[in-house]
Protein backbone atom coordinates (compact mmCIF):
# COMPACT_ATOMS: atom_id res chain seq x y z
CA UNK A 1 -2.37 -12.18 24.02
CA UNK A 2 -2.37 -14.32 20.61
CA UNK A 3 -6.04 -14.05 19.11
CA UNK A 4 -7.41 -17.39 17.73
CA UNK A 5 -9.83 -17.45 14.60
CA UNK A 6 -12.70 -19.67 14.73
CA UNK A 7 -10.85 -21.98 12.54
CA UNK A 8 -7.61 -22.71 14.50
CA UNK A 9 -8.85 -26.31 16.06
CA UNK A 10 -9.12 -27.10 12.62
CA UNK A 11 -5.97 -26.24 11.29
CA UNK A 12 -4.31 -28.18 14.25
CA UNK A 13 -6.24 -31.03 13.76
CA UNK A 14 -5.09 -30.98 10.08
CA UNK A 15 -1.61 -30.79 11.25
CA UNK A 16 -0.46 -27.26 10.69
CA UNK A 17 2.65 -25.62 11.32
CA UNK A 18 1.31 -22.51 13.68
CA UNK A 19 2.73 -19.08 13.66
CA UNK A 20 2.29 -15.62 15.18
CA UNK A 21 1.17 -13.61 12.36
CA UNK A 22 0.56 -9.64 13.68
CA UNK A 23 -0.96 -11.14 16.79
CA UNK A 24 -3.05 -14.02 15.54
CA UNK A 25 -2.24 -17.45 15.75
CA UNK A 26 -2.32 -18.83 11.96
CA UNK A 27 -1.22 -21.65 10.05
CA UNK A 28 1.92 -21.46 8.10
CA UNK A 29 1.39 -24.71 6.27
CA UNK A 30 -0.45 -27.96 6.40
CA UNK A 31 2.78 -29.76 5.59
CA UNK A 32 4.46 -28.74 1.83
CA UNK A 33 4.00 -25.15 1.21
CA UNK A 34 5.19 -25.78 -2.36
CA UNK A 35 2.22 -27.95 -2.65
CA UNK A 36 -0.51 -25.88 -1.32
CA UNK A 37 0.83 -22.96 -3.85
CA UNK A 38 0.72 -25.61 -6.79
CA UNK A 39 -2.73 -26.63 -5.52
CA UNK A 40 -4.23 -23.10 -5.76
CA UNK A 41 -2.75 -22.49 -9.00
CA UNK A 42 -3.80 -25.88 -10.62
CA UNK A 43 -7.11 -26.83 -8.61
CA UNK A 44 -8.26 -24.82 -5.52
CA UNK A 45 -7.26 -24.32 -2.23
CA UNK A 46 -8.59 -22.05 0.54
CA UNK A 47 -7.10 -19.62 3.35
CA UNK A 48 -8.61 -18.78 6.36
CA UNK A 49 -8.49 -15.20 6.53
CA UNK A 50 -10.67 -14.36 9.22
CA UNK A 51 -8.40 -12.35 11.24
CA UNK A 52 -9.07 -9.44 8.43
CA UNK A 53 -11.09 -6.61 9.73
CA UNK A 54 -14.89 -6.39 8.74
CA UNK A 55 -15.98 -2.60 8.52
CA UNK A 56 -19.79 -2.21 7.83
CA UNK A 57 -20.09 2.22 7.45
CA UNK A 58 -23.94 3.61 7.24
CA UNK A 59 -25.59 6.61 7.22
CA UNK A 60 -26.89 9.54 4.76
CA UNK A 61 -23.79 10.83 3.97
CA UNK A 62 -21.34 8.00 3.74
CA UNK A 63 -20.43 8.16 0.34
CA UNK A 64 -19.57 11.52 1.16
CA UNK A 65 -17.39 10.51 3.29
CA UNK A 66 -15.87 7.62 1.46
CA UNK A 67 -15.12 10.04 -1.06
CA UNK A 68 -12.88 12.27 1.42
CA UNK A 69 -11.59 8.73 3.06
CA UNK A 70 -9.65 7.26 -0.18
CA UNK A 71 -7.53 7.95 -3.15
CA UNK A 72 -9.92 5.86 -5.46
CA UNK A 73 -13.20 7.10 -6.27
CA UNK A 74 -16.05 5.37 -4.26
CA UNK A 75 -18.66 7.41 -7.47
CA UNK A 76 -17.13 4.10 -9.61
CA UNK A 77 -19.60 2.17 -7.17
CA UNK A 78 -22.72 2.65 -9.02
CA UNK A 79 -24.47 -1.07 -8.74
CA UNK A 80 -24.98 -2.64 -5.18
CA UNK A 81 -22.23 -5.58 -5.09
CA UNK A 82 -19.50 -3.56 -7.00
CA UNK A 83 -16.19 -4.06 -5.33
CA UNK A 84 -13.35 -1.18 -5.40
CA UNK A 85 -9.72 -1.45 -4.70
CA UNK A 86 -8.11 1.58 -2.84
CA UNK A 87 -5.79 3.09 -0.30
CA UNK A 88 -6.35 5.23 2.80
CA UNK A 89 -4.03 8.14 3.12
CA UNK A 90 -2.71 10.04 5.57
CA UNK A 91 -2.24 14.26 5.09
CA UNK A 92 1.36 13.43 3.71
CA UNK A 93 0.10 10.89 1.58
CA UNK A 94 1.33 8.33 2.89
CA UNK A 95 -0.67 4.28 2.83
CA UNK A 96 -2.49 3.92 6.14
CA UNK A 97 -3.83 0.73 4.50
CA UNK A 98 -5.29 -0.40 1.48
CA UNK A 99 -8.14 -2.21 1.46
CA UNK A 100 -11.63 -3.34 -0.59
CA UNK A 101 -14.73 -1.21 -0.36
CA UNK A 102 -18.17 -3.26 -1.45
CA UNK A 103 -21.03 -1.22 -2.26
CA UNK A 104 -23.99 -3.44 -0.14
CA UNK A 105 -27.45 -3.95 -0.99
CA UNK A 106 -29.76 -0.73 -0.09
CA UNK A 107 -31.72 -1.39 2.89
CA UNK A 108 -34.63 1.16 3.32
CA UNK A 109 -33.25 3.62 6.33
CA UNK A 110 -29.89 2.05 5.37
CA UNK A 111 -29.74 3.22 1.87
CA UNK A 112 -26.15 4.29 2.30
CA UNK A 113 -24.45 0.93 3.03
CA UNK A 114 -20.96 0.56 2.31
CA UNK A 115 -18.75 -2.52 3.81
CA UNK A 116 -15.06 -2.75 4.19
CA UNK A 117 -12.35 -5.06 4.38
CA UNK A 118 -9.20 -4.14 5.76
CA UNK A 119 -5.79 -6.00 6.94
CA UNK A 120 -5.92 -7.56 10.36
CA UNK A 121 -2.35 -6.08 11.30
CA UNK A 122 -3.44 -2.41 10.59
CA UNK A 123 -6.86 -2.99 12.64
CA UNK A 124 -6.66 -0.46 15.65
CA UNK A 125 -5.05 2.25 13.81
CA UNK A 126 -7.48 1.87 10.98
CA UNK A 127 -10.23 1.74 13.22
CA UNK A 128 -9.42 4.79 14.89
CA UNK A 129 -8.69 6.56 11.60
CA UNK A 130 -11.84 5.79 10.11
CA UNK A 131 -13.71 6.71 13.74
CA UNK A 132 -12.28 10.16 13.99
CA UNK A 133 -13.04 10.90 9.94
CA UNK A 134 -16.53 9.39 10.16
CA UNK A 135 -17.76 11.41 12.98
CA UNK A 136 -17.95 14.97 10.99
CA UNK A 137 -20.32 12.77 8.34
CA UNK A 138 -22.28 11.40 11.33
CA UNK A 139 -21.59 7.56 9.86
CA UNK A 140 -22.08 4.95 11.97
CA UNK A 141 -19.01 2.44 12.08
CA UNK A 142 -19.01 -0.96 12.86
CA UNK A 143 -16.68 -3.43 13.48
CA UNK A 144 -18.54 -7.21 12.21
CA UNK A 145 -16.68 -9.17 14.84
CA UNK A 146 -19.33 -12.17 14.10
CA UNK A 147 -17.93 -13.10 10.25
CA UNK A 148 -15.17 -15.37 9.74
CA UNK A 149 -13.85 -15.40 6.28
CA UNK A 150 -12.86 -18.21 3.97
CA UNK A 151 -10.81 -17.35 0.67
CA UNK A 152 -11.45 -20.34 -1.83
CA UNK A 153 -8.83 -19.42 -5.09
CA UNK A 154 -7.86 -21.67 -8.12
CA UNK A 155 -9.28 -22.43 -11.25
CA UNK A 156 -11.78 -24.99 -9.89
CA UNK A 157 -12.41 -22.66 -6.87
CA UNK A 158 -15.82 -20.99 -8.12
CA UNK A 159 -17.30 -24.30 -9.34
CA UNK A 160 -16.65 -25.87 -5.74
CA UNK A 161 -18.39 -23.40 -3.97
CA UNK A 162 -21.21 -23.03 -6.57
CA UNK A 163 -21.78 -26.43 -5.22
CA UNK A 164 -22.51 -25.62 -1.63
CA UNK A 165 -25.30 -23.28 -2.51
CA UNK A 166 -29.01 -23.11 -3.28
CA UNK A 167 -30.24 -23.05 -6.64
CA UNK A 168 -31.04 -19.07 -6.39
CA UNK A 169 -27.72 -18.93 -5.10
CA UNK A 170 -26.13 -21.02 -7.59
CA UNK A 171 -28.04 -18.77 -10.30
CA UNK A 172 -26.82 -15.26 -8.26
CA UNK A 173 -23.08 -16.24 -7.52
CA UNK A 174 -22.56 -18.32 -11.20
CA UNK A 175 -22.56 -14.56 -12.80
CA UNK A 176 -20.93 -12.54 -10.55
CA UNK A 177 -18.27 -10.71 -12.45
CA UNK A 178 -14.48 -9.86 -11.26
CA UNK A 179 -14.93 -7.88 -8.44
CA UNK A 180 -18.14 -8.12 -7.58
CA UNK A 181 -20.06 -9.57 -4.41
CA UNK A 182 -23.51 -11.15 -3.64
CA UNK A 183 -25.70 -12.29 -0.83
CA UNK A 184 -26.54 -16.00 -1.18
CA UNK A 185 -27.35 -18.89 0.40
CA UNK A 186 -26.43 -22.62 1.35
CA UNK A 187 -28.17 -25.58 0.77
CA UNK A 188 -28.56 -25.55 4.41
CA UNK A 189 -29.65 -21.79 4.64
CA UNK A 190 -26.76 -20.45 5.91
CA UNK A 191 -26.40 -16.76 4.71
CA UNK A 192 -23.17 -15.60 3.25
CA UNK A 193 -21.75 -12.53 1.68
CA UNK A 194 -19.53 -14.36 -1.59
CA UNK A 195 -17.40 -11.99 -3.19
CA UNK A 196 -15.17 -12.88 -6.69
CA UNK A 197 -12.22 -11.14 -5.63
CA UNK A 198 -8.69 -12.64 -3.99
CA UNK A 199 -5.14 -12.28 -3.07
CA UNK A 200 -3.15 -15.16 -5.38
CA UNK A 201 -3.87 -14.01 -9.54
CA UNK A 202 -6.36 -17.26 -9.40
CA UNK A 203 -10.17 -16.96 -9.81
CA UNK A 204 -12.30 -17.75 -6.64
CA UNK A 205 -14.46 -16.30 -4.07
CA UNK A 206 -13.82 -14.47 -0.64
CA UNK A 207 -16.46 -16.13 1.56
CA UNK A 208 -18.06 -14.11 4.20
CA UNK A 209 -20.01 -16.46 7.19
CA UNK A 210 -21.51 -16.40 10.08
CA UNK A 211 -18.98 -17.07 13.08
CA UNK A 212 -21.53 -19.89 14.08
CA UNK A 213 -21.40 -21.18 10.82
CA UNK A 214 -17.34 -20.96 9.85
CA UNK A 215 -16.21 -23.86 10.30
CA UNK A 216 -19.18 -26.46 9.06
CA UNK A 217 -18.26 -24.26 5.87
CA UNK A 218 -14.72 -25.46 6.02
CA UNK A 219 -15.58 -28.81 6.57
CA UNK A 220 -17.87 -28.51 3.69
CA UNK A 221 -15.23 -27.41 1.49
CA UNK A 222 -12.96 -30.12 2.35
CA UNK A 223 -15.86 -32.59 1.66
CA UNK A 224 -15.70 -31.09 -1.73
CA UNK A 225 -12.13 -31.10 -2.47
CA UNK A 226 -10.84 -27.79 -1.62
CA UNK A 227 -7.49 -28.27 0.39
CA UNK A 228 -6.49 -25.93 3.10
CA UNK A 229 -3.39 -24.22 2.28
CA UNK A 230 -1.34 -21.47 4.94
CA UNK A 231 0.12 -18.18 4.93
CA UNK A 232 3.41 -19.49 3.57
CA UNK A 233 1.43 -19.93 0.10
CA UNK A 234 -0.50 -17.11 0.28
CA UNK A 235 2.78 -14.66 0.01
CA UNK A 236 4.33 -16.11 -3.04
CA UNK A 237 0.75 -16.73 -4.70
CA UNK A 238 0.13 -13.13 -4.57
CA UNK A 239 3.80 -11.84 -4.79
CA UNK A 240 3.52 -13.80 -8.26
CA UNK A 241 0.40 -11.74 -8.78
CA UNK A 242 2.40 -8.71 -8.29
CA UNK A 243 0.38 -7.53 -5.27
CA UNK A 244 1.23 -5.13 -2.21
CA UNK A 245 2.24 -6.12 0.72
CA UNK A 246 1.06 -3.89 3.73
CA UNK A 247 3.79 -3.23 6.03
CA UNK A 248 6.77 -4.46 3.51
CA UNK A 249 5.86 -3.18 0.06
CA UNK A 250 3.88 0.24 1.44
CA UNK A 251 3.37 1.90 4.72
CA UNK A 252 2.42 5.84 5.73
CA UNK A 253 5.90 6.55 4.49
CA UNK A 254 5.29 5.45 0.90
CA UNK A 255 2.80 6.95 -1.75
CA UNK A 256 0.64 4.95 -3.96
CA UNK A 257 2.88 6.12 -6.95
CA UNK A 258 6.14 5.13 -4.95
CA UNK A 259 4.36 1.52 -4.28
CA UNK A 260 3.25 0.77 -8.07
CA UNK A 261 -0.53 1.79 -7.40
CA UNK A 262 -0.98 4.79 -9.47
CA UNK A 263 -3.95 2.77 -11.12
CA UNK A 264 -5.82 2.99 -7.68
CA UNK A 265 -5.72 6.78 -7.72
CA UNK A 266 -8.41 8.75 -8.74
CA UNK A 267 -8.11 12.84 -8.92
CA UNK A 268 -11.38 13.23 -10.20
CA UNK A 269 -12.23 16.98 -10.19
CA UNK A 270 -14.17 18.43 -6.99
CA UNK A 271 -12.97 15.28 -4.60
CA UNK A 272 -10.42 16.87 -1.84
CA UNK A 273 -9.66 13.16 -0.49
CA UNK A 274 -7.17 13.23 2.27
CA UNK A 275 -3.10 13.35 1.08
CA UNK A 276 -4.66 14.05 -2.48
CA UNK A 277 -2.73 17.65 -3.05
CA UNK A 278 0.77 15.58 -1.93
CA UNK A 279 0.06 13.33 -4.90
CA UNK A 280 -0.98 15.98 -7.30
CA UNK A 281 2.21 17.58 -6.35
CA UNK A 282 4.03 14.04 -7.09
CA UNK A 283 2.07 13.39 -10.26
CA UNK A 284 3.34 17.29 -11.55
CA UNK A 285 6.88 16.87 -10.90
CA UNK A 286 7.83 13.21 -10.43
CA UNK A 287 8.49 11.24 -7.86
CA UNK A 288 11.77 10.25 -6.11
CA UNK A 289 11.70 6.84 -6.18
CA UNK A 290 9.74 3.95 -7.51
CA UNK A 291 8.44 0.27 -7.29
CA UNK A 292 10.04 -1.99 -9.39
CA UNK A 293 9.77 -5.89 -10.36
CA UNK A 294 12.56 -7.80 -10.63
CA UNK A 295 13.66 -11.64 -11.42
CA UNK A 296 16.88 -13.61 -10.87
CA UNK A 297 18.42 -16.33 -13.17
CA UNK A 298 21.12 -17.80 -10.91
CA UNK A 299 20.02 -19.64 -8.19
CA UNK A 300 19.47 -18.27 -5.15
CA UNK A 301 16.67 -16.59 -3.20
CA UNK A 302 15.74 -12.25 -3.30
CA UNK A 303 14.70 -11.55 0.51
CA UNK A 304 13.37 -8.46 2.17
CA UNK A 305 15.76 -5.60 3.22
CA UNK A 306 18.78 -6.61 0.37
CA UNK A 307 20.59 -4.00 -1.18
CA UNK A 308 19.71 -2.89 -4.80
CA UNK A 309 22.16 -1.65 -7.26
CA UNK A 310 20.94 0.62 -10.24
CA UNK A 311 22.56 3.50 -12.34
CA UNK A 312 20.83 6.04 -10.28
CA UNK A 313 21.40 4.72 -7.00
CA UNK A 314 20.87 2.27 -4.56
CA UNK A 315 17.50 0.39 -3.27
CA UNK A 316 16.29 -1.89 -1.45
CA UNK A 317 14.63 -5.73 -1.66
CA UNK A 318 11.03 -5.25 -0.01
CA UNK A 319 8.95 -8.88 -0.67
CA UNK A 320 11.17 -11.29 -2.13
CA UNK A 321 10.77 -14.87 -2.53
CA UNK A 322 11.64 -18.16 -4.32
CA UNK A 323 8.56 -18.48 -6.94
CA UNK A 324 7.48 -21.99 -7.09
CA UNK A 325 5.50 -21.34 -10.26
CA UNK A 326 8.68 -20.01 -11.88
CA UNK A 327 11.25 -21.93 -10.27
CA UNK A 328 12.97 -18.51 -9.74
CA UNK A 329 13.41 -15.54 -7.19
CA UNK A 330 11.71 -12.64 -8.00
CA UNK A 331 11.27 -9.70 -6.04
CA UNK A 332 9.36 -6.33 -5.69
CA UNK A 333 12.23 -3.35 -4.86
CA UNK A 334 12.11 0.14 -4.30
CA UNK A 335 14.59 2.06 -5.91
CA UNK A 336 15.77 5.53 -7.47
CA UNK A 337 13.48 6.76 -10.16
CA UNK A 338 14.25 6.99 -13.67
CA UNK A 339 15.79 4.30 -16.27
CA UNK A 340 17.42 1.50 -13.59
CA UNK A 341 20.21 0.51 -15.89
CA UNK A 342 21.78 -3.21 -15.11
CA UNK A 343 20.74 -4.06 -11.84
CA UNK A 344 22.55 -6.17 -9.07
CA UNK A 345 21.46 -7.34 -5.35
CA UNK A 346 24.07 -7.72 -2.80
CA UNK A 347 23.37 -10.65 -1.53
CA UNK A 348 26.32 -11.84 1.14
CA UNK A 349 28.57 -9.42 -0.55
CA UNK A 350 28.16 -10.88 -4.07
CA UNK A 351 26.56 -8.57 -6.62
CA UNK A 352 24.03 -10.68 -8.55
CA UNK A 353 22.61 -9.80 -11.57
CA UNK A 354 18.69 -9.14 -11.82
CA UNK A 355 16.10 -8.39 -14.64
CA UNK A 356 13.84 -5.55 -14.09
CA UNK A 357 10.62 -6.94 -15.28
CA UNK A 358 6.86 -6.31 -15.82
CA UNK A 359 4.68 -7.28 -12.99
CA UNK A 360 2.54 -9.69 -12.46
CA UNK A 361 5.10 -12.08 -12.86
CA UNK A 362 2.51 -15.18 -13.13
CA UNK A 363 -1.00 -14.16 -14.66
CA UNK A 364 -3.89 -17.00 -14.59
CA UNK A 365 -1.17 -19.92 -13.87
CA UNK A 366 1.19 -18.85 -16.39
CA UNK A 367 4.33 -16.98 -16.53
CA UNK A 368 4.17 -13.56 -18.08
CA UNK A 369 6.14 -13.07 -21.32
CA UNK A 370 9.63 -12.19 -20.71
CA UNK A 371 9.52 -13.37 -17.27
């Protein structure tokens, strides 16, 4: 059966184009998709992202077991509020997911407090993953089916919700740094959990509420000028940001080093994280193939699953797209390692010339140099 966020009366009522989206029923677009991506990276614009998975882990020795659970090191987590970007493996090393582990507040008997947020399409198996791991560590897991969430991105983003909030939370969420998170306040008293991270290369907050309270938020937000904007936006947004893709760009077949995350990998000494001697072994002799960023000049659009012609080999298209910030395609590929050479898609039987470039391909609005 298609689960429903909190928000989805809304969307329809704003006249969005629904669609099935790894078993949730989500809006596409309110109308111009084009639009909605120039609206986050001009103003601000917000995403209901609910159906992501809420993970709160506690107990003695969670950080512990955070340490054994990812490829990143959880020990970077030092201040309560600190936000970490990492990947789950499996024994191969191979992505299970990646997702965003917050250091929370301590809480007297709850001193070790960690919360996650992982992709809604990976939920069950992650669940179960982290379950089976947790149990040797005796951490207690739980699922925080009572949050929606509300991602408000764009340069404007932060001072609209700054706007919503008391003046202690005002004060608290005004200096939050990159990748950091806070408990705060609405004018009305409503408790959420604001984080400054996001999926699109914009600034903004990731907006943690009370089911209950979800979508008097929204309408809040729309009161102060932040327009709603669908799923259609959020993929080229962040494929401009050069971000990952669960499911297209990496799965448990695919290594952080084959999927362009080497940065998220840790092998800090005395930490035997699960997969970790798989990517030692990769890091020590190479790997086979590699993520790549590419952009065409000749019209047409890069989509997933096109063939990929280098001088070592051929690859493969994984999240492609027509950027509207560029007024390009550009693409992320996986392809042979080593120096690609001139590259080509087959696209319809035509081979098409493509630049292998630097990713992001769009950093704070603006095109990357060379791009």
């Amino acid at each position: 059966m298609t689960q429903k966020t909190i928000l989805n009366e809304r969307h329809r009522a704003l006249g969005a184009k629904m669609v099935d989206f790894g078993g949730w029923d989500m809006p596409l677009h309110y109308g111009s998709q084009v639009d909605e991506h120039h609206q986050v990276r001009r103003d601000a614009g917000m995403f209901d992202v609910s159906h992501m998975t809420v993970v709160d882990l506690k107990g003695a020795r969670v950080r512990e077991f955070l340490r054994q659970l990812v490829a990143n090191s959880v020990d970077k987590l030092k201040v309560p509020g600190k936000a970490l970007y990492t990947t789950m493996l499996n024994p191969q090393g191979g992505v299970i997911d990646d997702l965003i582990i917050y250091l929370m507040p301590d809480e007297g008997v709850d001193a070790g407090f960690f919360r996650l947020v992982v992709n809604a399409a990976t939920r069950d198996k992650d669940l179960a993953w982290i379950n089976a791991q947790a149990q040797p560590f005796g951490v207690s897991v739980a699922e925080r089916d009572d949050f929606a969430m509300i991602a408000v991105q764009g340069p404007t983003a932060r001072e609209r919700v700054l706007g919503l909030l008391d003046d202690e939370g005002v004060r608290v969420a005004g200096k939050l740094g990159k990748f950091a998170a806070a408990q705060v306040a609405m004018k009305d008293g409503t408790a959420l959990f604001v984080a400054r991270t996001g999926y699109t290369g914009e600034d903004g907050f990731e907006v943690v509420v009370p089911q209950d309270k979800a979508v008097a938020l929204w309408d809040a937000l729309l009161g102060a000028g932040v327009k709603p904007a669908g799923l259609g936006a959020r993929d080229t947004l962040r494929l401009e940001a050069g971000m990952n893709l669960y499911g297209q760009d990496m799965d448990e077949t695919v290594s952080p080093y084959e999927a362009g995350l080497a940065w998220t990998v840790a092998l800090d000494e005395g930490r035997a994280f699960t997969g970790r001697d798989v990517l030692e072994a990769q890091k020590a002799g190479g790997i086979a193939r590699q993520l790549i960023g590419l952009v065409m000049d000749e019209k047409g659009v890069l989509r997933h699953g096109q063939k990929v012609l280098t001088a070592n080999g051929e690859g493969e298209i994984l999240s492609g797209t027509f950027s509207p910030t560029l007024g390009k395609a550009i693409a992320f590929a996986r392809v042979p390692a080593g120096e690609p050479g001139d590259v080509r898609v087959d696209i319809r039987g035509k081979e098409v010339p493509v630049r292998v470039v630097k990713f992001p391909f769009v950093r704070d609005g603006k095109p990357q140099e060379g791009i």
